[in-house]
Protein backbone atom coordinates (compact mmCIF):
# COMPACT_ATOMS: atom_id res chain seq x y z
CA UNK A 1 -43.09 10.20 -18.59
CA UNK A 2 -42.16 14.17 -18.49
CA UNK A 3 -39.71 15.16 -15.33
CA UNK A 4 -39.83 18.41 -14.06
CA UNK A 5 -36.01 19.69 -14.65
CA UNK A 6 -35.45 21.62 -11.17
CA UNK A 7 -32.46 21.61 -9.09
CA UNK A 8 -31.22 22.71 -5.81
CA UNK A 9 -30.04 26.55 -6.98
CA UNK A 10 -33.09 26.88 -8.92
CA UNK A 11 -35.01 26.51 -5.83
CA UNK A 12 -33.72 28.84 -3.81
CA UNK A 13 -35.39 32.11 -2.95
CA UNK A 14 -38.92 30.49 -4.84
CA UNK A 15 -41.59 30.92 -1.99
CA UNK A 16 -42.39 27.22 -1.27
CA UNK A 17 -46.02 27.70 -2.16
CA UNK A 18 -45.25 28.52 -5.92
CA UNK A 19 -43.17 26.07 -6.00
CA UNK A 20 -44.77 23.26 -8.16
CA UNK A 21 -48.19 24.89 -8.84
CA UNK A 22 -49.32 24.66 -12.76
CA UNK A 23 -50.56 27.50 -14.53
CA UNK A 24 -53.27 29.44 -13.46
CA UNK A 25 -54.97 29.35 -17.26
CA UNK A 26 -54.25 25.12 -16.71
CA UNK A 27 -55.32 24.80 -13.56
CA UNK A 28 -58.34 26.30 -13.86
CA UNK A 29 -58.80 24.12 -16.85
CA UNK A 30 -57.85 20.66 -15.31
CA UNK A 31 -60.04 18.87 -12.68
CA UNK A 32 -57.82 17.64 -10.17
CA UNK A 33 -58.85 14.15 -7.93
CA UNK A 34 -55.75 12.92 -6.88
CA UNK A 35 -55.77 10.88 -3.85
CA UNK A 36 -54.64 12.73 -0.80
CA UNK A 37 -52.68 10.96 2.36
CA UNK A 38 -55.03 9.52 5.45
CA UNK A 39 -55.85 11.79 8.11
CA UNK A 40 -57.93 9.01 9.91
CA UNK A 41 -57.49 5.91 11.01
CA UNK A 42 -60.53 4.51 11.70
CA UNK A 43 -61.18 2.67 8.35
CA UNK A 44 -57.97 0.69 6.50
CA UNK A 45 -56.42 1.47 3.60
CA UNK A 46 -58.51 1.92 0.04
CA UNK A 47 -57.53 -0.76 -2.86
CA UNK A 48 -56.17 0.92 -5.89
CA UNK A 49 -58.32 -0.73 -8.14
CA UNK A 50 -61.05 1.23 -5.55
CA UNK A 51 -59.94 4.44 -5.28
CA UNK A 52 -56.99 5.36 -8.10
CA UNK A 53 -55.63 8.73 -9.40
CA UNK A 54 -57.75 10.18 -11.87
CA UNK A 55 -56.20 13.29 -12.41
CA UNK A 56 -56.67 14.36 -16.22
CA UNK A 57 -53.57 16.42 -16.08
CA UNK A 58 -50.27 14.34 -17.40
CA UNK A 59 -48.75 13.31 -14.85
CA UNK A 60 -45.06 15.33 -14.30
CA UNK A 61 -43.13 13.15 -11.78
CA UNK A 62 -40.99 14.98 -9.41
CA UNK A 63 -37.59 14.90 -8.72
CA UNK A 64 -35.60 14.24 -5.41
CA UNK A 65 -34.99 18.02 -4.70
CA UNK A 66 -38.64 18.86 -4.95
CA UNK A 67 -40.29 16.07 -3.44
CA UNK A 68 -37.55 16.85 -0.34
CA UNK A 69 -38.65 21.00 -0.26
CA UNK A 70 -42.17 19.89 -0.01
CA UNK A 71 -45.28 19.73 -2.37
CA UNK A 72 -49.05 21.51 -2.05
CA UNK A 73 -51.56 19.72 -0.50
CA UNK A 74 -53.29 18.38 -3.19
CA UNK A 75 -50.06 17.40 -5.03
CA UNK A 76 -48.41 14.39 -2.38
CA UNK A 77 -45.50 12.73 -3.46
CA UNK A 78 -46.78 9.30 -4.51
CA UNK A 79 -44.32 6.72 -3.17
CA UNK A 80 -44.50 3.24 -4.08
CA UNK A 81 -43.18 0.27 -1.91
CA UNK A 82 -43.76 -3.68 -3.00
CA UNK A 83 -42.99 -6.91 -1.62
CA UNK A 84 -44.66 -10.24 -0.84
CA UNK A 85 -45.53 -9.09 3.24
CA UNK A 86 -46.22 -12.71 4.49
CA UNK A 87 -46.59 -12.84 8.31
CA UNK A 88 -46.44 -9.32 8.61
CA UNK A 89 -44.23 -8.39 11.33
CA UNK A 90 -42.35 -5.29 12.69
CA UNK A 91 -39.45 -5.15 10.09
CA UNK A 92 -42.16 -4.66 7.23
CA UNK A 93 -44.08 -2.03 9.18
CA UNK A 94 -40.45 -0.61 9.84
CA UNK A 95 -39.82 -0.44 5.99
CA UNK A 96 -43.58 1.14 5.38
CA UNK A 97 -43.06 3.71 8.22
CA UNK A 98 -39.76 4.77 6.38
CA UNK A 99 -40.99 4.95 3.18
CA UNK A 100 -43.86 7.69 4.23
CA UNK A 101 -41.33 9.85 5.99
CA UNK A 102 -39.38 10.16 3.19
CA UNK A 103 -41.05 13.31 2.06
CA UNK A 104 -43.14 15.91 4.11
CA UNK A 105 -46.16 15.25 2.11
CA UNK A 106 -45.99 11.31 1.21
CA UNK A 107 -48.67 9.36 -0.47
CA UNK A 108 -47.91 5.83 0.02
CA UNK A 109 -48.96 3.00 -2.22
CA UNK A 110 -48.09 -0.79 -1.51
CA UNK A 111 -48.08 -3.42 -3.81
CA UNK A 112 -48.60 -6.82 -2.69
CA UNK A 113 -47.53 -9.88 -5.28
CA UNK A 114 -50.15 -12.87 -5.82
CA UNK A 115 -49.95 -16.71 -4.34
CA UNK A 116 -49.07 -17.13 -8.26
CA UNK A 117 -46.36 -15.43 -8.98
CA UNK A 118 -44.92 -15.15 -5.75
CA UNK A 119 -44.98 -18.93 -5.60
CA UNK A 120 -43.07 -19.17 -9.31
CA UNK A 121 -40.54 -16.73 -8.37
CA UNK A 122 -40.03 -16.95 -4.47
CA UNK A 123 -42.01 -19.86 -2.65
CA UNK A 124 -44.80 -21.15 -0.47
CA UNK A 125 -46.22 -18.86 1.79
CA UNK A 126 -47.86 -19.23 4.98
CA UNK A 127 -50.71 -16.48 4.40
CA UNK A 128 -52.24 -16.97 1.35
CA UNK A 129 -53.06 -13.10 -1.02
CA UNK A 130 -56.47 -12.36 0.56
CA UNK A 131 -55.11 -12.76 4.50
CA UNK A 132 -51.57 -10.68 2.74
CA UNK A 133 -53.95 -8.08 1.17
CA UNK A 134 -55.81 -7.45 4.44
CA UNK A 135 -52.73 -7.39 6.58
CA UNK A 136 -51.25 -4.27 4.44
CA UNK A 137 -54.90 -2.58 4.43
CA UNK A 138 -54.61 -2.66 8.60
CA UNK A 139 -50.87 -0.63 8.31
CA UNK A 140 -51.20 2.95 9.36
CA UNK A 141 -48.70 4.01 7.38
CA UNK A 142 -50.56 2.77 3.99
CA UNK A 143 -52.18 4.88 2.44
CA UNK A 144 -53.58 2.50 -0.86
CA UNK A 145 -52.78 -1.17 -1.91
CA UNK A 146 -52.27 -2.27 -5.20
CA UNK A 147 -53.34 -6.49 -5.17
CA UNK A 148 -51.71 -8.30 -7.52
CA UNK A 149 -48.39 -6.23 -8.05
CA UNK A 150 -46.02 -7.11 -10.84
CA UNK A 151 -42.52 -8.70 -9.98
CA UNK A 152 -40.69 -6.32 -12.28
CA UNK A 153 -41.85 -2.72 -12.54
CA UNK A 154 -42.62 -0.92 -15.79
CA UNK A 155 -43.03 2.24 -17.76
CA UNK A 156 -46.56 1.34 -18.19
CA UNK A 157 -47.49 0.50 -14.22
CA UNK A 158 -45.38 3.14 -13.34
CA UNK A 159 -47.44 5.54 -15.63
CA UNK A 160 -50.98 3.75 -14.43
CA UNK A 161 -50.45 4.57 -10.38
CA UNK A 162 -48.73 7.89 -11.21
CA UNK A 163 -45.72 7.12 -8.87
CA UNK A 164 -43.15 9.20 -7.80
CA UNK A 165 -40.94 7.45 -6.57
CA UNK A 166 -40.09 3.26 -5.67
CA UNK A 167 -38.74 2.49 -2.06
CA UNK A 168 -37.13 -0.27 -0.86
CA UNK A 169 -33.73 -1.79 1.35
CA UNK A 170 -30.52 -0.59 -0.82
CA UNK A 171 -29.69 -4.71 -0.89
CA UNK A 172 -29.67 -6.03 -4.77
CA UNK A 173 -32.78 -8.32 -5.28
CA UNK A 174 -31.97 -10.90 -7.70
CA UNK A 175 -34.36 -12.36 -9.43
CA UNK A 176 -36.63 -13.53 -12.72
CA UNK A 177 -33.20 -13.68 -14.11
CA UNK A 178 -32.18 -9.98 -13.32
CA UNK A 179 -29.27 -9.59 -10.87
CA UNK A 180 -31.24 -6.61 -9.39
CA UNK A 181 -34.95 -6.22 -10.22
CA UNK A 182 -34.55 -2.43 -9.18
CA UNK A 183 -31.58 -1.71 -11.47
CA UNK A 184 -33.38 0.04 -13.99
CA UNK A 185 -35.33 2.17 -11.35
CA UNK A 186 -32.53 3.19 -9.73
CA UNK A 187 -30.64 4.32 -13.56
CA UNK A 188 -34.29 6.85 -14.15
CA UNK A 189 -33.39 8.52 -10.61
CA UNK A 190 -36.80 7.03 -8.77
CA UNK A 191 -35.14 4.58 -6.20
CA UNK A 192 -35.52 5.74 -2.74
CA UNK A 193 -33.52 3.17 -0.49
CA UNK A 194 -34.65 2.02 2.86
CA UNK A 195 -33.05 0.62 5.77
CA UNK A 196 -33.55 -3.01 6.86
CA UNK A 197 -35.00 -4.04 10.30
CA UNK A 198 -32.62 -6.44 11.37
CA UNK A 199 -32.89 -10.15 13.48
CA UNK A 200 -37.14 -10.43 12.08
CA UNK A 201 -37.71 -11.42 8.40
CA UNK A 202 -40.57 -14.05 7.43
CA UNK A 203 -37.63 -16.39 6.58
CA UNK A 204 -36.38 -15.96 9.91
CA UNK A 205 -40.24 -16.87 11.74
CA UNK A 206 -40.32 -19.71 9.65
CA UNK A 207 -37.10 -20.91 10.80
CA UNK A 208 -37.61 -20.83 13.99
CA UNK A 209 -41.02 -22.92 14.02
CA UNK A 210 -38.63 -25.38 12.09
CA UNK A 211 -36.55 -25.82 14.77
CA UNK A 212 -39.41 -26.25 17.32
CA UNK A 213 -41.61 -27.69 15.00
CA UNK A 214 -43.08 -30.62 18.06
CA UNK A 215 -42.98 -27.61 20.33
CA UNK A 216 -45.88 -26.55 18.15
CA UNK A 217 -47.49 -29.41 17.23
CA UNK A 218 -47.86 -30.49 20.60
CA UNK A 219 -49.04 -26.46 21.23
CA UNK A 220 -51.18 -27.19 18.14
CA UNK A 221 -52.61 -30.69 19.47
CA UNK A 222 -53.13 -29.33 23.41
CA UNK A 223 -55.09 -26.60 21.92
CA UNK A 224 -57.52 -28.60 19.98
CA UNK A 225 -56.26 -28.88 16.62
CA UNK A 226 -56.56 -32.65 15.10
CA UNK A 227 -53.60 -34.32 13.96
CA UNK A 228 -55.04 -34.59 10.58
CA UNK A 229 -55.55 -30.51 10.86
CA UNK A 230 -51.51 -30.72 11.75
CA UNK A 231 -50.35 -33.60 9.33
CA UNK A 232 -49.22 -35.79 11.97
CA UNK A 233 -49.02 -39.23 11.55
CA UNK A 234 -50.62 -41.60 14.47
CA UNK A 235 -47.21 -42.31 16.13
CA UNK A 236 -46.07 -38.84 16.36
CA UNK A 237 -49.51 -37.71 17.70
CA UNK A 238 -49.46 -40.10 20.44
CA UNK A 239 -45.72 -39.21 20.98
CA UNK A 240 -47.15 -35.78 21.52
CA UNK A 241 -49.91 -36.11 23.60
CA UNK A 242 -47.85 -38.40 25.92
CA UNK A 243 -45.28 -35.59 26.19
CA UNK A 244 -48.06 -33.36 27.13
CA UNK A 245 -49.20 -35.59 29.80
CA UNK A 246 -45.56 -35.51 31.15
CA UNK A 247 -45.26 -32.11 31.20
CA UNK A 248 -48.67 -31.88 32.77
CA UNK A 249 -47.44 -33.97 35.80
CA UNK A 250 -44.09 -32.14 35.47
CA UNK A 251 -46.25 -28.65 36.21
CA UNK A 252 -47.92 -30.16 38.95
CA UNK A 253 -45.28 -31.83 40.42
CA UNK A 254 -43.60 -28.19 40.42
CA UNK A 255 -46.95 -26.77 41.44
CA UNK A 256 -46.93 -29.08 44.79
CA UNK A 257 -43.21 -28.08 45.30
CA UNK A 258 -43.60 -24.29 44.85
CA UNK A 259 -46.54 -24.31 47.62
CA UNK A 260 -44.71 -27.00 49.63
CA UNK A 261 -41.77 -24.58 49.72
CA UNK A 262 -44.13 -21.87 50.61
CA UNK A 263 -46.02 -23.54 53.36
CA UNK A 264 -42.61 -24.61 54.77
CA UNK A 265 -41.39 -21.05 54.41
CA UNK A 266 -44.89 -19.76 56.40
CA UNK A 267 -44.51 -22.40 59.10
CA UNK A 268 -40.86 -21.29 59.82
CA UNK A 269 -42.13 -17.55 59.92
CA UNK A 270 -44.76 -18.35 62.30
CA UNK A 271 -42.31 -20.65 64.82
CA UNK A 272 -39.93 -17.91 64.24
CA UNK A 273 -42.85 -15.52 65.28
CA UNK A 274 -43.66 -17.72 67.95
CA UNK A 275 -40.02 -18.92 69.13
CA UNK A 276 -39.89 -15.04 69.33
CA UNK A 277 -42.69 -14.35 71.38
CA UNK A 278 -42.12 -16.83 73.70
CA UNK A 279 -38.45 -15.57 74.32
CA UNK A 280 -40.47 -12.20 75.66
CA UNK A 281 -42.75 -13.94 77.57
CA UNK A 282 -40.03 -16.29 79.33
CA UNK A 283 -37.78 -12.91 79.90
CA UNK A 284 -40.86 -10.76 81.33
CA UNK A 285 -41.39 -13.92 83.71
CA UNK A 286 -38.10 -14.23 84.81
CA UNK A 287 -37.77 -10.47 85.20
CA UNK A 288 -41.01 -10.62 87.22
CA UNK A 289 -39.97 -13.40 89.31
CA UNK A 290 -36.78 -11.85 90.07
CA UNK A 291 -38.45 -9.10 91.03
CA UNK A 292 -40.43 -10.64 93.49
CA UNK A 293 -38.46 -13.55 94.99
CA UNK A 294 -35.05 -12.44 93.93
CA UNK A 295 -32.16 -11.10 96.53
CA UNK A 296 -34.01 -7.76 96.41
CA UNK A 297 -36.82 -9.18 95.46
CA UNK A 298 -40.57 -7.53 97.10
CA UNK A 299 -40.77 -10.95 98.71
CA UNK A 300 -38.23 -10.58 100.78
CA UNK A 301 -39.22 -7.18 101.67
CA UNK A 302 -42.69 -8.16 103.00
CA UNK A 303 -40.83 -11.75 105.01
CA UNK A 304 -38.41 -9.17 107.13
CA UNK A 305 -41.17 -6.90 107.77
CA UNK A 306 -43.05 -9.82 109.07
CA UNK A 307 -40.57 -11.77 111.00
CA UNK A 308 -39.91 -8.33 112.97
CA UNK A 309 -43.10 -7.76 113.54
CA UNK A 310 -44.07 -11.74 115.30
CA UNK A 311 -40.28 -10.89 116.82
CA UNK A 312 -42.03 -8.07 118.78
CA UNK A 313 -45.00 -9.94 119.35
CA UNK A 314 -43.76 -12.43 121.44
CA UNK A 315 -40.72 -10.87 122.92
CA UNK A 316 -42.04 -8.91 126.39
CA UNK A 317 -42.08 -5.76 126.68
CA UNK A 318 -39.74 -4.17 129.21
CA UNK A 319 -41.81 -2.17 132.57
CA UNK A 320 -40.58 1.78 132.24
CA UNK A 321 -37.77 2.73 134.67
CA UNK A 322 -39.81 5.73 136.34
CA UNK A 323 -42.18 3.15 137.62
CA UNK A 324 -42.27 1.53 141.57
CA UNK A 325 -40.84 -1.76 141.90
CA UNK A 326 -42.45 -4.72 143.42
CA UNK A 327 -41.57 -7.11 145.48
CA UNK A 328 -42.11 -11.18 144.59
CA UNK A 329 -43.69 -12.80 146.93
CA UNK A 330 -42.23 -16.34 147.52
CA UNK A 331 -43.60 -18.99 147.10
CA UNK A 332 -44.84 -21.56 149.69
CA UNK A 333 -42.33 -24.58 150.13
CA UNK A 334 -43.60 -27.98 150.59
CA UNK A 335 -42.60 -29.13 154.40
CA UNK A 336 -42.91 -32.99 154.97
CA UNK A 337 -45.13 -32.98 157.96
CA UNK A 338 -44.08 -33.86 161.31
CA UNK A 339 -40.84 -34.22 160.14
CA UNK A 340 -37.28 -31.47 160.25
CA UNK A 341 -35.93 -34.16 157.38
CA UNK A 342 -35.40 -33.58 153.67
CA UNK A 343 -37.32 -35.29 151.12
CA UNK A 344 -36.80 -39.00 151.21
CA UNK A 345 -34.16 -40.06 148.53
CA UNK A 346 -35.88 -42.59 147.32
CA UNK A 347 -39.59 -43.89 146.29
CA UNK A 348 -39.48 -47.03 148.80
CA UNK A 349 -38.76 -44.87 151.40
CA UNK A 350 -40.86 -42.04 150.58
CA UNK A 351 -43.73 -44.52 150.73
CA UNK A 352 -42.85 -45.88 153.84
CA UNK A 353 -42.81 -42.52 155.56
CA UNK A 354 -46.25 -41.94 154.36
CA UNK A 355 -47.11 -45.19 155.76
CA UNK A 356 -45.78 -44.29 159.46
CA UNK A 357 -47.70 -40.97 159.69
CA UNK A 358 -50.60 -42.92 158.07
CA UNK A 359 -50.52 -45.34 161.33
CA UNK A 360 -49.42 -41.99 164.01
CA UNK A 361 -52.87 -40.58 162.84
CA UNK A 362 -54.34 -43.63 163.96
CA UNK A 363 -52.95 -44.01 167.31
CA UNK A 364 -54.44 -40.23 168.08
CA UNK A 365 -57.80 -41.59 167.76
C-alpha cells in the first residue's frame, strides 16, 4: 500500500485546497465513488458489504500530518474502529464519537466480530451478531459497518476497505496468542489511540446483574417471564414469587403509613387552624364583653344614667323660693265626747266609757 511521503515543513505555505488533489490529467481520467461522511440522520448506517469504496484510483493512504491539516471533500479520512460492542452502552459510543473527531473530515467504519469467533477468542455474549450489527447501524457517529470483522487486521482487509487509519484505547489487547493484536498497526504508523470511558464496560453490566442476579429474576418473573424463560428451577421460582408477595405487602404496608402520616399531619393542621381560630374568637369575646360589662364597660354607662334618672323621678321636686308660702291647715283632733279626759289607757276601759255614754243617750230620751 503506497504512503504519501509529506511532512509538517512540506506543508507549510501549500494552500489547503491543493493540498492532496491528484493530477488534473488523472483526475479527469479516474471516476471517483468513494463514500462520503453522513450528513443525515434519519436512516442508520450503510453495511460495507452494501455500500463499499469503489474508487478505481489506488488507494494512497494518508499520513498523520495530512489527515490532521484536512482533506477535500470527496477524499475523507477513512478511519476504522473494531470491537465486539455487546450491550452497547455509553463508553462504546464514547470511543466511536472520538474516533470521528479525530480528523476534520472523518469517514468512520466499524467492524463488528461474529458470535463465532468472538465466542473462540473472547466469550459468550448477551446480544447475539444480528442484535450487535443493528446496535452499531443506530450510532450517529457511524458512518458504515463492516459484519463479520476479522480478530487480527491485515494487509489485505486493510487494502479491501481502503482505511486510513485504525482507532482504538492505547491499552495492549492480548490475544490469539499476540501480546498486542495492534502491535503491527501501530509499527506501519496507522494506530490512532483513544481514550477509555471509565466505571461502564460490558464486563462491568454483566457483573453487576451477577451480583443481583434474584433481584432480576424476581424483576424477570413479576414481569411475566416463565421460570423456564429464566432457567429457574421450581424451588427458586416459588422462593421468588413469595419474596414478591412480601415486598408487595411491604409497599402497602408503607403505602398505609405514608398516608396515615399524612392524614395525621392534615388533622393537626386543621386543629392547629382551628385551635387558632378559636383563640380569636375567645379574645374578640372577651374583648367585647369587657367592653360592655367591664369597669368602663358601656353597661355601666347606661346603669348610672338610669339609676339618676328613677333618682330624680321619685325624689320631689323643691317649690321655687320667689313663690308665696302657704299655710297648713291642721288637722282636726279627735275629742272623746262629753268628756275633758285623755284617751282611756286601756281597751277595758275604753269600752266601758263607750258603754256609759251609750246608757247617758238613753236616759235623754
Amino acid at each position: 500500500m503506497p504512503v504519501l511521503k509529506f511532512d509538517a515543513e512540506s506543508l507549510e505555505g501549500i494552500p489547503k485546497s491543493s493540498c492532496y488533489k491528484l493530477p488534473s490529467k488523472t483526475m479527469e481520467e479516474i471516476e471517483h465513488t468513494c463514500p462520503q461522511p453522513r450528513t443525515t440522520l434519519t436512516e442508520p448506517a450503510a453495511f460495507a458489504d452494501e455500500t463499499s469504496c469503489q474508487c478505481k484510483a489506488p488507494h494512497e493512504r494518508l499520513t498523520i500530518v495530512q489527515a490532521r491539516f484536512g482533506t477535500p471533500i470527496d477524499r475523507p479520512v477513512r478511519v476504522y474502529a473494531d470491537g465486539i460492542f455487546d450491550l452497547f452502552h455509553s463508553g462504546h459510543a464514547r470511543a466511536l464519537m472520538q474516533a470521528k473527531n479525530l480528523f476534520p473530515n472523518t469517514y468512520l467504519l466499524v467492524g463488528v466480530c461474529s458470535d463465532d469467533l468472538t465466542h473462540e477468542y473472547k466469550g459468550f455474549t448477551v446480544m447475539n451478531e444480528i442484535e450487535r450489527y443493528d446496535a452499531l447501524r443506530h450510532c450517529r457517529y457511524v458512518d458504515e459497518v463492516i459484519r463479520d470483522a476479522p480478530w487480527t487486521l491485515s494487509p489485505e482487509f486493510l487494502e479491501k476497505h481502503k482505511i486510513d487509519f485504525v482507532a482504538h484505547d492505547d491499552i495492549p489487547y492480548s490475544s490469539a496468542g499476540s501480546d498486542d493484536v495492534y502491535k503491527h498497526i501501530k509499527e506501519a504508523g496507522m494506530f490512532v489511540p483513544t481514550q477509555r470511558t471509565e466505571g461502564i464496560s460490558t464486563s462491568e453490566l454483566i457483573t453487576r446483574i451477577v451480583r443481583d442476579y434474584d433481584v432480576y429474576a424476581r424483576r424477570n418473573l413479576q414481569r411475566g417471564y416463565t421460570a423456564k424463560e429464566l432457567n429457574v428451577s421450581f424451588i427458586n421460582e416459588k422462593k421468588y414469587r413469595f419474596q414478591n408477595q412480601v415486598d408487595k405487602m411491604k409497599e402497602k404496608v408503607k403505602n398505609v403509613e405514608e398516608k396515615s402520616k399524612e392524614f395525621v399531619y392534615k388533622v393537626e393542621e386543621r386543629s392547629h387552624d382551628l385551635i387558632q381560630k378559636w383563640e380569636e374568637k375567645s379574645r374578640e369575646f372577651i374583648g367585647n364583653f369587657l367592653e360592655l360589662f367591664g369597669p368602663d364597660g358601656t353597661w355601666k354607662q347606661v346603669f348610672q344614667e338610669r339609676g339618676g334618672r328613677m333618682l330624680q323621678a321619685l325624689s320631689p321636686r323643691q317649690s321655687p323660693s320667689s313663690s308665696p308660702t302657704r299655710e297648713r291647715s291642721q288637722s282636726p283632733t279627735f275629742q272623746w265626747p262629753f268628756t275633758k279626759t285623755s284617751p282611756p289607757s286601756s281597751p277595758k276601759a275604753a269600752s266601758a266609757s263607750i258603754s256609759s255614754i251609750s246608757d247617758g243617750e238613753e236616759d235623754e230620751k
